[in-house]
Every structure is written in structure tokens, then in C-alpha cells.
N, C-alpha and C. Protein backbone atom coordinates (compact mmCIF):
# COMPACT_ATOMS: atom_id res chain seq x y z
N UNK A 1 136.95 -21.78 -4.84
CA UNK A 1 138.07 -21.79 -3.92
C UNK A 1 139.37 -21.96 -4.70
N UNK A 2 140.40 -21.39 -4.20
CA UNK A 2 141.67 -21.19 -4.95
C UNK A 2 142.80 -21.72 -4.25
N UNK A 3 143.54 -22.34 -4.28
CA UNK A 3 144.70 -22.94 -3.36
C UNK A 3 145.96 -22.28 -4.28
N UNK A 4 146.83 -21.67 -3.87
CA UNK A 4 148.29 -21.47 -4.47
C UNK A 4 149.52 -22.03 -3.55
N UNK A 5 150.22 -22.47 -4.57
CA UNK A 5 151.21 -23.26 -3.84
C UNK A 5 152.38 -22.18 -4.02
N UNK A 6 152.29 -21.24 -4.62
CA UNK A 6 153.95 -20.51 -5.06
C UNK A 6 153.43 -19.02 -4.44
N UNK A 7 153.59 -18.88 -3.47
CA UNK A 7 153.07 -17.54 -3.00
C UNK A 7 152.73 -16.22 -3.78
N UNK A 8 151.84 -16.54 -4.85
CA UNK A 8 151.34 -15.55 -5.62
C UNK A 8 149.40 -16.08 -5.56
N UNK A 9 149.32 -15.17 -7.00
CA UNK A 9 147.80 -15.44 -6.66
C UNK A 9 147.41 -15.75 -8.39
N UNK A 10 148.55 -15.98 -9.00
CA UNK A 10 148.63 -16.30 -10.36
C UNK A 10 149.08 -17.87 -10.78
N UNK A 11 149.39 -18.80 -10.08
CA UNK A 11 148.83 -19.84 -10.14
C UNK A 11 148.11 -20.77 -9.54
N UNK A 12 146.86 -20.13 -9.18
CA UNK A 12 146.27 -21.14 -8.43
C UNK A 12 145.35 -21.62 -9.03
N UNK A 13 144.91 -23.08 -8.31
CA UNK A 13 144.48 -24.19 -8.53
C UNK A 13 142.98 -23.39 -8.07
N UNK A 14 142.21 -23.62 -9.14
CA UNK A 14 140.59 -23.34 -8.84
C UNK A 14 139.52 -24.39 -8.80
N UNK A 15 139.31 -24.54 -7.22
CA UNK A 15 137.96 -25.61 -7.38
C UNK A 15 136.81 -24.85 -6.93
N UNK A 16 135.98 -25.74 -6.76
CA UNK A 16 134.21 -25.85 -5.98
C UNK A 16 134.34 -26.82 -4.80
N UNK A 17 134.20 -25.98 -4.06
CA UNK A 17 134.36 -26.50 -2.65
C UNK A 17 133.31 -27.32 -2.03
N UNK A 18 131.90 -26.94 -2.50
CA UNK A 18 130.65 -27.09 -1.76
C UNK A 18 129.65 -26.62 -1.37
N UNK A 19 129.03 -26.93 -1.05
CA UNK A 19 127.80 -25.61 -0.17
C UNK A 19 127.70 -26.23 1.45
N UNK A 20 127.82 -25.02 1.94
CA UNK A 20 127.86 -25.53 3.77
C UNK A 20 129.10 -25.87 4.21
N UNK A 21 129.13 -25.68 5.20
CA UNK A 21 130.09 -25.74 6.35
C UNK A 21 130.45 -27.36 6.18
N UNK A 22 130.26 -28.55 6.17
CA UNK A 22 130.81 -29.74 6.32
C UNK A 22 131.31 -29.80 4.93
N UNK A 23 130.63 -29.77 3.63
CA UNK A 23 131.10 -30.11 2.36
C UNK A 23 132.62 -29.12 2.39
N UNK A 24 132.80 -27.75 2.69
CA UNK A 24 133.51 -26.86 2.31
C UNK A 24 134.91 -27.57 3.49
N UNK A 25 134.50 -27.94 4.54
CA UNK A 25 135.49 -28.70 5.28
C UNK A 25 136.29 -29.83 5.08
N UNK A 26 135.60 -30.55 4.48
CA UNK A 26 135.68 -32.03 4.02
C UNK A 26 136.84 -31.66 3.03
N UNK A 27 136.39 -31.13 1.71
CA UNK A 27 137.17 -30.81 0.38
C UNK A 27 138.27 -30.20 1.16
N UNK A 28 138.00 -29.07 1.20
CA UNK A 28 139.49 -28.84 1.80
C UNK A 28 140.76 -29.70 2.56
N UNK A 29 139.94 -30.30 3.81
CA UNK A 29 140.93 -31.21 4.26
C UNK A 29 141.83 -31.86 3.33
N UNK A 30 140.19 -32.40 2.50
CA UNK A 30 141.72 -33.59 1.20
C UNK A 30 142.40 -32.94 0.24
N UNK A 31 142.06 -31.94 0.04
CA UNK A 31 143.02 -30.95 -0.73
C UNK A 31 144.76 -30.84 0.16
N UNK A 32 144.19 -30.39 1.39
CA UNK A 32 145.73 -29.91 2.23
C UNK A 32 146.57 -31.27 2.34
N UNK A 33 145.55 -32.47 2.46
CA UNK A 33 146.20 -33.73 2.25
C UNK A 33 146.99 -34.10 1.77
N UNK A 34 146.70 -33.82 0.21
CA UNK A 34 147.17 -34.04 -1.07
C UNK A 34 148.56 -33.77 -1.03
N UNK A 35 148.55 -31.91 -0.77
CA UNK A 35 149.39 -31.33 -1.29
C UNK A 35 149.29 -29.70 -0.61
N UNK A 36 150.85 -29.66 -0.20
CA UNK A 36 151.23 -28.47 0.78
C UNK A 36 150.81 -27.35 -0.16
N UNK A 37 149.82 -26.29 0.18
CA UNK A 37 149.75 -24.89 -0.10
C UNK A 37 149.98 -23.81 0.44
N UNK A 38 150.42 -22.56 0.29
CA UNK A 38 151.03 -21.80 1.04
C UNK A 38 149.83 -20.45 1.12
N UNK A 39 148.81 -20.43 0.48
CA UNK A 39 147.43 -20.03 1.07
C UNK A 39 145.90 -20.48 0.14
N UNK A 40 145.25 -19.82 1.19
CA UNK A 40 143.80 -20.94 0.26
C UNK A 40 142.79 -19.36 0.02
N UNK A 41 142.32 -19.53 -0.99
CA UNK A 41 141.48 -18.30 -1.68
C UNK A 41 139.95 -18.56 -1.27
N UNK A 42 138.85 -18.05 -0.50
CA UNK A 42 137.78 -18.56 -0.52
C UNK A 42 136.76 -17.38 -1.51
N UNK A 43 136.31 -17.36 -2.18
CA UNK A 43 135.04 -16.55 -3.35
C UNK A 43 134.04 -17.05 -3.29
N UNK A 44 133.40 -16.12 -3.09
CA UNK A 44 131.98 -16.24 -3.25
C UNK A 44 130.43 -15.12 -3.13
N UNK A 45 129.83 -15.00 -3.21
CA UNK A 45 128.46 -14.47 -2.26
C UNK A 45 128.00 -14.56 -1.04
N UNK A 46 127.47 -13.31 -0.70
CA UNK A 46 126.97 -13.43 0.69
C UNK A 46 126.02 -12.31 0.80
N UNK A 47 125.08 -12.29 1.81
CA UNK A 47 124.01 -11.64 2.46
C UNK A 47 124.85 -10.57 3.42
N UNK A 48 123.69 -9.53 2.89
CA UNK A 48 124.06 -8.43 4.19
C UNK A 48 123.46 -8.06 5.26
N UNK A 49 124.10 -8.08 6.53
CA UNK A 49 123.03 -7.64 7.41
C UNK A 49 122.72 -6.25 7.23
N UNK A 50 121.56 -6.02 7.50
CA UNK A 50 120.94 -4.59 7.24
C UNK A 50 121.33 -3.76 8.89
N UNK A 51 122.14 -2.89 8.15
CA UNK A 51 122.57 -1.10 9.21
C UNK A 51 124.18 -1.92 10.03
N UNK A 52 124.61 -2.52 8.79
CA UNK A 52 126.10 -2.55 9.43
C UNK A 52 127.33 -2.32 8.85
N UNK A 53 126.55 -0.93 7.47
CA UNK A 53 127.54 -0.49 6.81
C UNK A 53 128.21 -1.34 5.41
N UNK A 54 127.18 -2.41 5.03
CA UNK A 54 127.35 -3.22 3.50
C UNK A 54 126.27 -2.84 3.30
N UNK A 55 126.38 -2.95 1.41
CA UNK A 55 125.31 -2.85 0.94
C UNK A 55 125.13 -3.85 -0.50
N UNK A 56 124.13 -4.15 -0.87
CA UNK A 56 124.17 -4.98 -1.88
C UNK A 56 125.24 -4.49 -3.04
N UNK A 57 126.40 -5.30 -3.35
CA UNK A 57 127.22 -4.56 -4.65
C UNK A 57 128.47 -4.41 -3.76
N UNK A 58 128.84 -4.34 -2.80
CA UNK A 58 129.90 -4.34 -2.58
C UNK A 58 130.85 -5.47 -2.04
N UNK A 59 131.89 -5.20 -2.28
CA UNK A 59 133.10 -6.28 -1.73
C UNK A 59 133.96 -6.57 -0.51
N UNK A 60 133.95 -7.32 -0.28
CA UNK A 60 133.96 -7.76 1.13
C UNK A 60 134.92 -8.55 1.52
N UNK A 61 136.18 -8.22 2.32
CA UNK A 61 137.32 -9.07 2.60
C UNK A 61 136.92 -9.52 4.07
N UNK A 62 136.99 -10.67 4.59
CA UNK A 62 136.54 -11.05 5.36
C UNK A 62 137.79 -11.13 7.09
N UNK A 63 138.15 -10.29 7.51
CA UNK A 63 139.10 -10.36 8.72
C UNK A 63 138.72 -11.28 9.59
N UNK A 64 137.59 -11.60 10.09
CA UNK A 64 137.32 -12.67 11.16
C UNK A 64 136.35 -13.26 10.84
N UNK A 65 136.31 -14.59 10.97
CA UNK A 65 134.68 -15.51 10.74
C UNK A 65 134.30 -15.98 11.91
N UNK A 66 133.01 -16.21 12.40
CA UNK A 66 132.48 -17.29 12.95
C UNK A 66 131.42 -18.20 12.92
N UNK A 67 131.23 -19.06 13.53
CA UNK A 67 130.29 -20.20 13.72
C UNK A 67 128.53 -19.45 14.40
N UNK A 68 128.60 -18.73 13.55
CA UNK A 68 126.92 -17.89 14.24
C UNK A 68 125.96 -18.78 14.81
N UNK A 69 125.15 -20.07 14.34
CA UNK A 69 124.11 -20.23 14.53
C UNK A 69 124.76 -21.68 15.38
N UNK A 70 125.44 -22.36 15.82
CA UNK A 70 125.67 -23.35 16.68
C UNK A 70 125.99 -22.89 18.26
N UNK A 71 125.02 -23.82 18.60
CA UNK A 71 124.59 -23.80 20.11
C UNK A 71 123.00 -24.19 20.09
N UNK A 72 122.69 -23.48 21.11
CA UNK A 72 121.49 -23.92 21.97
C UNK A 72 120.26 -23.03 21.01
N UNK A 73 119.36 -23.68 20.48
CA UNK A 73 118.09 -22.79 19.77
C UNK A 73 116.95 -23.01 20.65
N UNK A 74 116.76 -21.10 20.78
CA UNK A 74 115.77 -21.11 22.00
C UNK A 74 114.88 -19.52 20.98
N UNK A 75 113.79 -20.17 20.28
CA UNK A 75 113.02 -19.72 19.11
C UNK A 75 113.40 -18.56 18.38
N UNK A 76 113.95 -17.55 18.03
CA UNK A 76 114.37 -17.67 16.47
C UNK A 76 116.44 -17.12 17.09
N UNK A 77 116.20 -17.30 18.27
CA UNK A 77 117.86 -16.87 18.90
C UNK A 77 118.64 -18.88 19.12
N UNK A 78 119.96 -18.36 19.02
CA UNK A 78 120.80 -19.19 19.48
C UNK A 78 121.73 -19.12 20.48
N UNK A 79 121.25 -19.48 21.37
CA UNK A 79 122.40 -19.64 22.47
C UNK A 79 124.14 -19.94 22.34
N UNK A 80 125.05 -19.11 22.07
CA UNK A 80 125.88 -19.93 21.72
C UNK A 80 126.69 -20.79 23.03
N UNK A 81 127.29 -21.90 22.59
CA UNK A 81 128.02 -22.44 23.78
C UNK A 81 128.85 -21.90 24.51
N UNK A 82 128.89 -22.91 25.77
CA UNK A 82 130.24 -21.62 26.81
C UNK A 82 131.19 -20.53 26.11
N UNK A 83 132.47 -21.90 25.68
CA UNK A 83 133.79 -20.73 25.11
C UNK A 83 133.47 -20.40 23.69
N UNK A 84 132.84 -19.26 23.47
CA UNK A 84 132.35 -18.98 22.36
C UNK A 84 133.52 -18.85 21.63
N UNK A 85 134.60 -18.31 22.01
CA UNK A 85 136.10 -17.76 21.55
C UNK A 85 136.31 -19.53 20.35
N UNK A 86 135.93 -20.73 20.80
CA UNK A 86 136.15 -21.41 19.85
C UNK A 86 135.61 -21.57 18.39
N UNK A 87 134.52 -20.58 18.48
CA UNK A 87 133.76 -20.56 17.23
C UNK A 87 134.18 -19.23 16.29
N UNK A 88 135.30 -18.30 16.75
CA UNK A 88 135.61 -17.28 15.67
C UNK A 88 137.04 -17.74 15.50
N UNK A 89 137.26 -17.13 14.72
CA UNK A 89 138.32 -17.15 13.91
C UNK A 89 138.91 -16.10 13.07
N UNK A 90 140.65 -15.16 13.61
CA UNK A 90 140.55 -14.18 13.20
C UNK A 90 141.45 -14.44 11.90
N UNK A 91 141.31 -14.19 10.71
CA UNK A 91 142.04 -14.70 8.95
C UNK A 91 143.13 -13.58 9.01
N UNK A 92 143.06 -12.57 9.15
CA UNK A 92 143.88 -11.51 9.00
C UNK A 92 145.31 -11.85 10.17
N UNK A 93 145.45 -12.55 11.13
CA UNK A 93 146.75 -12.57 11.82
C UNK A 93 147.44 -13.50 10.74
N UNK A 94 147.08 -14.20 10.23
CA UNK A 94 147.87 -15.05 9.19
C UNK A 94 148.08 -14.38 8.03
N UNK A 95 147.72 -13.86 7.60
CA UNK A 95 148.10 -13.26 6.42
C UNK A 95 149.59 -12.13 6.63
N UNK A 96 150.15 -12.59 5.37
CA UNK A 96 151.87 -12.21 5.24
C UNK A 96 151.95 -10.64 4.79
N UNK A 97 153.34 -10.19 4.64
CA UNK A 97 153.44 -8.57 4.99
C UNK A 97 152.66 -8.37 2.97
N UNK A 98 153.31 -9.17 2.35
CA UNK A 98 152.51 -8.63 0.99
C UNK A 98 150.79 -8.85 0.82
N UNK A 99 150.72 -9.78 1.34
CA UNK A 99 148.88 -9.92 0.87
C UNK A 99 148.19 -8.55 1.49
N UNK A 100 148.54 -8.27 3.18
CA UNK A 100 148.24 -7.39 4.17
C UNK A 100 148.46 -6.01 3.09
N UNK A 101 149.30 -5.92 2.64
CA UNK A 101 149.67 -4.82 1.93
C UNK A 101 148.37 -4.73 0.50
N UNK A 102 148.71 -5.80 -0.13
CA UNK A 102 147.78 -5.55 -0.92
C UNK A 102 146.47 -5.31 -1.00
N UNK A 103 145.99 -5.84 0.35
CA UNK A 103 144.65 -5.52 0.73
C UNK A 103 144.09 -4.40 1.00
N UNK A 104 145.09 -3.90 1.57
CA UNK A 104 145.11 -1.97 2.57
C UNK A 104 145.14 -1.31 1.28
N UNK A 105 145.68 -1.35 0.13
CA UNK A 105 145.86 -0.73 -0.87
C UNK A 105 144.24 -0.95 -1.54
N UNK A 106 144.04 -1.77 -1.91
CA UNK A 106 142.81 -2.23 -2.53
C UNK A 106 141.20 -1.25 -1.56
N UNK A 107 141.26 -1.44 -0.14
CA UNK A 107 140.33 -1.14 0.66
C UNK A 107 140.65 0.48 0.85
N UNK A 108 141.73 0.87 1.05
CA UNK A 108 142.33 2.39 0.65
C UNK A 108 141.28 3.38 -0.62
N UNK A 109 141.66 2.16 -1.68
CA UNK A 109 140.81 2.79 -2.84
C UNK A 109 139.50 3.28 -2.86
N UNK A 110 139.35 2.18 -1.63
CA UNK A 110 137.65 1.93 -1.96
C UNK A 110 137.11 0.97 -2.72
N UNK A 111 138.14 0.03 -2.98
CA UNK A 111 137.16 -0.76 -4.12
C UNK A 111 136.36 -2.09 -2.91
N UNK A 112 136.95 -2.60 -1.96
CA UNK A 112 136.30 -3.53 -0.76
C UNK A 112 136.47 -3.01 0.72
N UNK A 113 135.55 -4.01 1.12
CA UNK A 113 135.62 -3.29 2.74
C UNK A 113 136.06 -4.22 3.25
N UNK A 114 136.52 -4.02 4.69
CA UNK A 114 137.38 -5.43 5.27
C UNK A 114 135.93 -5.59 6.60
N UNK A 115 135.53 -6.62 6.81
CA UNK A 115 134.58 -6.53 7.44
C UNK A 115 134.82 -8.38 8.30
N UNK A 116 134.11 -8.44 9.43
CA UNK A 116 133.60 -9.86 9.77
C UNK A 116 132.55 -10.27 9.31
N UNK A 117 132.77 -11.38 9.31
CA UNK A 117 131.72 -12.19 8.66
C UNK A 117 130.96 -13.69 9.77
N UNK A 118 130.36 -13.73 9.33
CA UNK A 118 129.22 -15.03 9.78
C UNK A 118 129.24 -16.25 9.11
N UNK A 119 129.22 -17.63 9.55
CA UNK A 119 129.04 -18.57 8.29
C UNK A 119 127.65 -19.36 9.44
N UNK A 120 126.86 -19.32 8.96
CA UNK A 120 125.49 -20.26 9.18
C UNK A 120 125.27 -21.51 8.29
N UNK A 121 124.58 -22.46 9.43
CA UNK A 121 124.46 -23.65 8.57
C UNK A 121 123.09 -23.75 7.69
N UNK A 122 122.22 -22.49 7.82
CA UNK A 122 120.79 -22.25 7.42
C UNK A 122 120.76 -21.01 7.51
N UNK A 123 120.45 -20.32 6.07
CA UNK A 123 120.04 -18.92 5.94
C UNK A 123 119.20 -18.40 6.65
N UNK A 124 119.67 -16.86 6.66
CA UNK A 124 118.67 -16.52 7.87
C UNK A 124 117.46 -16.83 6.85
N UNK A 125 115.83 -16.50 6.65
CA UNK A 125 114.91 -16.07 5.99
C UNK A 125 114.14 -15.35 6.84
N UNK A 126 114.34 -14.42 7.70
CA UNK A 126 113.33 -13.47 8.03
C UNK A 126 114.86 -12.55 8.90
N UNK A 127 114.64 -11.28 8.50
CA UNK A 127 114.92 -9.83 9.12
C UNK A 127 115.18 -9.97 10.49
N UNK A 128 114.52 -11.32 11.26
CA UNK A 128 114.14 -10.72 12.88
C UNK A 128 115.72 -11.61 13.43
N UNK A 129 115.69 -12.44 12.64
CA UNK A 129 116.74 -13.66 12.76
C UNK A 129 117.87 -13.06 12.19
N UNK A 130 118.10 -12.09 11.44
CA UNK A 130 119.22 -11.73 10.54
C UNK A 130 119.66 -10.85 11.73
N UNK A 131 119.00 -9.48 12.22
CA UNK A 131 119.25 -8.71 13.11
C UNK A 131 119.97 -9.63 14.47
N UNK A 132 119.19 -10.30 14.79
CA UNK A 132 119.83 -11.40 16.13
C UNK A 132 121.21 -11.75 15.96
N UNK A 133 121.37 -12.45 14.80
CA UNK A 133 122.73 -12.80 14.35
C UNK A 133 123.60 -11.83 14.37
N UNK A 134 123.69 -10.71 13.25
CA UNK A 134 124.48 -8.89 13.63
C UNK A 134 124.44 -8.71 15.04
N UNK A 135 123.22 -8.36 15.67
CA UNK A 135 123.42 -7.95 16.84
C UNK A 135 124.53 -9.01 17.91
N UNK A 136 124.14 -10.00 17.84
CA UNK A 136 125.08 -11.05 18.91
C UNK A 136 126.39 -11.15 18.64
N UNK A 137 126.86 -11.01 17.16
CA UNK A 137 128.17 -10.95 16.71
C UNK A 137 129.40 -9.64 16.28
N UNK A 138 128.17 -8.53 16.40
CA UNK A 138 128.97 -7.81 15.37
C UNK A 138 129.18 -8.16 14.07
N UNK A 139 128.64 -9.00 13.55
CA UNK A 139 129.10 -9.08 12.21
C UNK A 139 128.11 -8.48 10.76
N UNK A 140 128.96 -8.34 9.28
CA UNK A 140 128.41 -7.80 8.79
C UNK A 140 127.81 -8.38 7.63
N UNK A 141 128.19 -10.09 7.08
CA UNK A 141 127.98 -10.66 5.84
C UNK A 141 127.76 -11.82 6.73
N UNK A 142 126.47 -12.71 6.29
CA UNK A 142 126.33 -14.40 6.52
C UNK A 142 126.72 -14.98 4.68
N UNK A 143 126.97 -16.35 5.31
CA UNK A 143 127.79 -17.03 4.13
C UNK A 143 127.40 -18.35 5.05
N UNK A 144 127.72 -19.21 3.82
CA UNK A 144 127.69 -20.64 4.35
C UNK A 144 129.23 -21.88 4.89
N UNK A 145 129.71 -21.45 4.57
CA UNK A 145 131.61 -21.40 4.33
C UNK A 145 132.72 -21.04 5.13
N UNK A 146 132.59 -19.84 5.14
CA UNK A 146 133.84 -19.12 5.86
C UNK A 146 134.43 -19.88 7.03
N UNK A 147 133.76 -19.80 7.99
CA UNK A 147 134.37 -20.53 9.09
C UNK A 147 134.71 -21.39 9.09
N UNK A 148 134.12 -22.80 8.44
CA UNK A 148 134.87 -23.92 8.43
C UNK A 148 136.17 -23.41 7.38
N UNK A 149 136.10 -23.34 6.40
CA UNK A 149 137.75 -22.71 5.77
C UNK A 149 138.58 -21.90 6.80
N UNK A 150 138.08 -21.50 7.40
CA UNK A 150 139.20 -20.53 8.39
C UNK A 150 139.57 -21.67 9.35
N UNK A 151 138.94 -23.19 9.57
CA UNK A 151 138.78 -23.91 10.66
C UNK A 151 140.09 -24.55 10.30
N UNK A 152 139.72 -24.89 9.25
CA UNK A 152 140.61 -25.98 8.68
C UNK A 152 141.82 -25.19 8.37
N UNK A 153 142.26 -24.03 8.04
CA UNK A 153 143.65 -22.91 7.61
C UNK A 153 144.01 -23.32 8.85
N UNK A 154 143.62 -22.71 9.46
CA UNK A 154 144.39 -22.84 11.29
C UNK A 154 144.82 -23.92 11.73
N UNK A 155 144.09 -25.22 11.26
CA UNK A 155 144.52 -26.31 12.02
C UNK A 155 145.75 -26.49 10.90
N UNK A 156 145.83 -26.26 9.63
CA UNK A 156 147.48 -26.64 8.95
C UNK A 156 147.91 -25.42 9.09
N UNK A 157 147.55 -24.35 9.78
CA UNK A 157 148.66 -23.33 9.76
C UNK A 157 148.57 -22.44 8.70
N UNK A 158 147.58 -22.07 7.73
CA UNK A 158 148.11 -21.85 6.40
C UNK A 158 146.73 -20.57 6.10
N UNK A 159 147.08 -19.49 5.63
CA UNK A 159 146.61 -18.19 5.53
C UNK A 159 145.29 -18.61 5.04
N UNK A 160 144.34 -17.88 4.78
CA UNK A 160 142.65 -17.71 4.29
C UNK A 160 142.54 -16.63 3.65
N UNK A 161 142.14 -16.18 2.44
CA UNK A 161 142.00 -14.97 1.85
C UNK A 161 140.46 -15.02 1.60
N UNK A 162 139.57 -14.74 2.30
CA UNK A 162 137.94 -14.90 2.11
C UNK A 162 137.51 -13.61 1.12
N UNK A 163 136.73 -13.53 0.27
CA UNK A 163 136.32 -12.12 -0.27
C UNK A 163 134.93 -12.75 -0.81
N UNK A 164 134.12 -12.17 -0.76
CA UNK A 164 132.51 -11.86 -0.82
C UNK A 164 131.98 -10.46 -1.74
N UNK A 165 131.23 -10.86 -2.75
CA UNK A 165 130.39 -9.94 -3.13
C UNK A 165 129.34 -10.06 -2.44
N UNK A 166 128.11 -9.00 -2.24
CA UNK A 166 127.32 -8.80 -1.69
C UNK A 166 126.17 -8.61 -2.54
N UNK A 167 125.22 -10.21 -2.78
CA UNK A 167 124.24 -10.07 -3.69
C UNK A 167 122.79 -9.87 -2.92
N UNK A 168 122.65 -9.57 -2.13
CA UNK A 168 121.16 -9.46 -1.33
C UNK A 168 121.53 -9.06 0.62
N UNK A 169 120.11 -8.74 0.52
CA UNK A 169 119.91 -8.53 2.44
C UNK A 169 120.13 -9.66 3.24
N UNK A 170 120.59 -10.06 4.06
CA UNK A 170 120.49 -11.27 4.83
C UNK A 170 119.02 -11.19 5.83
N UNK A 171 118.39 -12.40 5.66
CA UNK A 171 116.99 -12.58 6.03
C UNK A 171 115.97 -12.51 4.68
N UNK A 172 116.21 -11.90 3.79
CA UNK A 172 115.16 -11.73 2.43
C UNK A 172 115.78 -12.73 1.40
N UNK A 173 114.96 -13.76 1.62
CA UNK A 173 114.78 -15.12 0.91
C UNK A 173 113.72 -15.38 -0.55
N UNK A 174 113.82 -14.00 -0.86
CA UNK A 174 113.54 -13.86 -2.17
C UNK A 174 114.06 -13.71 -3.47
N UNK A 175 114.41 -14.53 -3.77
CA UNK A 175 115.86 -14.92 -4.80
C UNK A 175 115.35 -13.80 -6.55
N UNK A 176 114.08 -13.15 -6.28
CA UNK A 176 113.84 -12.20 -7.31
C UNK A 176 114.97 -10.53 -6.96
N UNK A 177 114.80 -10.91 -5.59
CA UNK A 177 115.31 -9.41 -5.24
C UNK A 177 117.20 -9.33 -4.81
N UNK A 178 117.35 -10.97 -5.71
CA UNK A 178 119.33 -10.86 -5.45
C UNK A 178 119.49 -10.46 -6.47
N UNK A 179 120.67 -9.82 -6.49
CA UNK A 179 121.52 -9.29 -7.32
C UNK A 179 122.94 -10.15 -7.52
N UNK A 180 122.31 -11.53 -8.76
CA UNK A 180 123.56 -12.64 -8.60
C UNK A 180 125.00 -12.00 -9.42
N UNK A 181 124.04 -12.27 -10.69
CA UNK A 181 125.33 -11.66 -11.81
C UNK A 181 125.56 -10.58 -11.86
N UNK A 182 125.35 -9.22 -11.15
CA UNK A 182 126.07 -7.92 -11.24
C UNK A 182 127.32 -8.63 -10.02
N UNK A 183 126.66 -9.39 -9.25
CA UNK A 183 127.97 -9.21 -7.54
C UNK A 183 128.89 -10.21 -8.08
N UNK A 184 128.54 -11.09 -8.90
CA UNK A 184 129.70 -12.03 -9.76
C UNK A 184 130.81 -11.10 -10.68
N UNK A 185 130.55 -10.27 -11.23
CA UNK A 185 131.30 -9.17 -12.06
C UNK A 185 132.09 -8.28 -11.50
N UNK A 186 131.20 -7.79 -9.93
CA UNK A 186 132.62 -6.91 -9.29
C UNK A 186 133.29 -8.08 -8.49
N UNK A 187 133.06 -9.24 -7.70
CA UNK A 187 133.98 -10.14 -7.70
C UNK A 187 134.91 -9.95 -8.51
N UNK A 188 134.63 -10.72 -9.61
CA UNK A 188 136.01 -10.54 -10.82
C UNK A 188 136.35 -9.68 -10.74
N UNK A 189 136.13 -8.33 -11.08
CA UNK A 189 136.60 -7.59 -10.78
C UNK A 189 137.83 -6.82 -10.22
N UNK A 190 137.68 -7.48 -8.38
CA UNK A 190 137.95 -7.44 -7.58
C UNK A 190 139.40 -8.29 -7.56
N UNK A 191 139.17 -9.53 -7.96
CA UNK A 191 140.89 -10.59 -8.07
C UNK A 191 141.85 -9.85 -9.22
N UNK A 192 140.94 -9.14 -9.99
CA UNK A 192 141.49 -8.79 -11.10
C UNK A 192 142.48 -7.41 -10.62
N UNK A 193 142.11 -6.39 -9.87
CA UNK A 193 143.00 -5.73 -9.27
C UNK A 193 143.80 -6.05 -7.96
N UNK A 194 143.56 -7.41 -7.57
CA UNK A 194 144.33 -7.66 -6.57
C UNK A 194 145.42 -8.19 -7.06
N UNK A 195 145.23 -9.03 -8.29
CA UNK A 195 146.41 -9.91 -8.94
C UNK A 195 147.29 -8.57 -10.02
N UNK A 196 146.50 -7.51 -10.51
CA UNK A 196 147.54 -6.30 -10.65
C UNK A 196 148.49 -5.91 -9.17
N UNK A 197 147.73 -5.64 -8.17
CA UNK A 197 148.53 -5.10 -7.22
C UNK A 197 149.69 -6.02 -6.23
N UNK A 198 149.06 -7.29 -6.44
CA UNK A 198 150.20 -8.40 -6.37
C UNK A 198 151.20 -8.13 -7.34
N UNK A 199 151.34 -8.00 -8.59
CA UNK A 199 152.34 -7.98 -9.57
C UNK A 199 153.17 -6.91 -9.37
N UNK A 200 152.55 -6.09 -8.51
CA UNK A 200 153.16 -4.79 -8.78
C UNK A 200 154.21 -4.68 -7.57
N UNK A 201 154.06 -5.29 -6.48
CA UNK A 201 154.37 -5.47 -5.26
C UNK A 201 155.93 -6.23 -5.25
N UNK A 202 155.66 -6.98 -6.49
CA UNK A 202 156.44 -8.58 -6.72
C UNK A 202 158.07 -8.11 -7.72
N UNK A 203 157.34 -6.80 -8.34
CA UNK A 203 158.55 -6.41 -9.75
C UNK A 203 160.10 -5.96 -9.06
């Protein structure tokens, strides 16, 4: 996770946030505590749902998150609660005329896709549960994260830049068949032409 205080993407503060939705909440809070930032960077990996247009290897800007698997579990589905509207969260209305720009340029290329995303508090591990989740949401990447970071941006007001490589299927809990360190490389990759096309934006 990346916090910048000077509206660029060249000095920011790089931590480890956590794993899961409460740790990734927690840190953050005392981060915004600390000290005013003017947006927060979230990186990482994520699962793809299968037939929603990702594929293992690609990059993934995240426009909306939500809270997938909270509510009511009624065997391998979740009920979600009444106002479901409280569990998404759209990242892209916050974001300013340059980031927006730089992104469209970047996804233009082809190098990421702008997609929604999922944050679960438990991986899917079976296909039947992964499909349920896509199907009920529309969405196209599970992660453990996103949403609470988008939870906590909103409540101080303050932009989310989520981006995801895509190291495996969501539901296939076979850690032989991820692809860690190739989706770590186009990550990098990936900041690496965003922080060119920031510079370029900035001259």
C-alpha cells in the first residue's frame, strides 16, 4: 500500500497493510490518523473469475469494490443484507482529472483493464462458489482488501487507486497452478508506466 501526500505518485510512503479486510482497515485508519494524504495506492494480487473477460497475467484497475461474501450463508451462496448499496463502493468518482487521465491512457494502450472487483473475507476454493460470487455481483477479480480500503478512503474523503495483477482462477486453491512472480513483474511493470505517464502529464 502506498499513501502520497504531494499529489504525485513519486513520493509515496510504501507499507504492508495486512491480509483481510479488518487488518487492511485497521492500518489504514492509523495511517490517515497520523497524517493527511491526498491519495492511498492499494497493490496487490487477485483471483479471476472465470468468463468475465480477465485472465491470469493481466492488470487490473479496480473502479468499484464490494463486500461479496457478508450477509446471510445459506450453503455455498450468501445472502447479502437488505441495503446492499452499503457494501459497494465506487473508487473511480474520487479520483482527480490527472489520475482519471492517466488511467484512460494506460487502459487505451492495453496495458490494464478497469474492471470491479470483490473483496471476500475467505477465498473462494471451489468454481461453484467463485461463479455465485461473479454471477451475484458482476464482478471480475476477488481480493481480500479492496473494500475495506475503499471503506475507509470514503469515510476521510480521500481517492483509492486499487490495481491487481491477476495470478490464478478464483475458486482453484491450488497454489501449484498460480502464477505469483510473473503477476508481480507486470505489476511493476504497470506503476512503472503510470509514474512515466504521471510525469508526463505534470511537465
Amino acid at each position: 500500500m502506498g499513501l502520497s501526500s504531494d499529489h504525485s505518485l513519486h513520493g509515496l510512503e510504501v507499507s504492508v497493510c495486512g491480509f483481510g479486510p479488518v487488518s487492511t482497515a485497521i492500518f489504514l485508519t492509523q495511517a490517515l490518523l497520523r497524517r493527511r494524504y491526498h491519495m492511498v495506492v492499494l497493490a496487490g494480487l487477485a483471483g479471476a473469475y472465470e468468463g468475465m473477460g480477465v485472465g491470469v497475467g493481466d492488470v487490473c484497475v479496480a473502479q468499484s469494490e464490494v463486500y461479496a461474501d457478508m450477509g446471510r450463508c445459506k450453503g455455498m451462496n450468501v445472502e447479502p443484507i437488505e441495503d446492499a448499496n452499503c457494501l459497494r463502493f465506487e473508487l473511480f468518482k474520487a479520483w482527480n482529472a490527472s489520475l482519471s487521465s492517466c488511467i484512460q491512457e494506460i487502459i487505451a494502450k492495453g496495458e490494464a483493464k478497469l474492471v470491479d472487483m470483490a473483496t471476500v473475507c475467505g477465498v473462494s476454493c471451489s468454481m461453484e462458489r467463485a461463479k455465485l460470487i461473479a454471477a451475484r455481483w458482476r464482478v471480475a477479480l476477488e481480493n481480500m482488501e479492496g473494500a475495506a480500503a475503499a471503506q475507509v478512503c470514503e469515510l476521510y474523503g480521500i481517492p483509492l487507486l486499487e490495481v491487481r495483477a491477476v495470478s490464478n482462477l478464483a475458486g482453484d486453491c491450488d497454489r501449484s497452478n498460480w502464477q505469483i512472480q510473473s503477476s508481480l513483474k507486470v505489476l511493476s511493470a504497470f506503476f512503472m508506466n503510470l509514474s512515466r505517464n504521471w510525469a508526463i502529464l505534470h511537465e
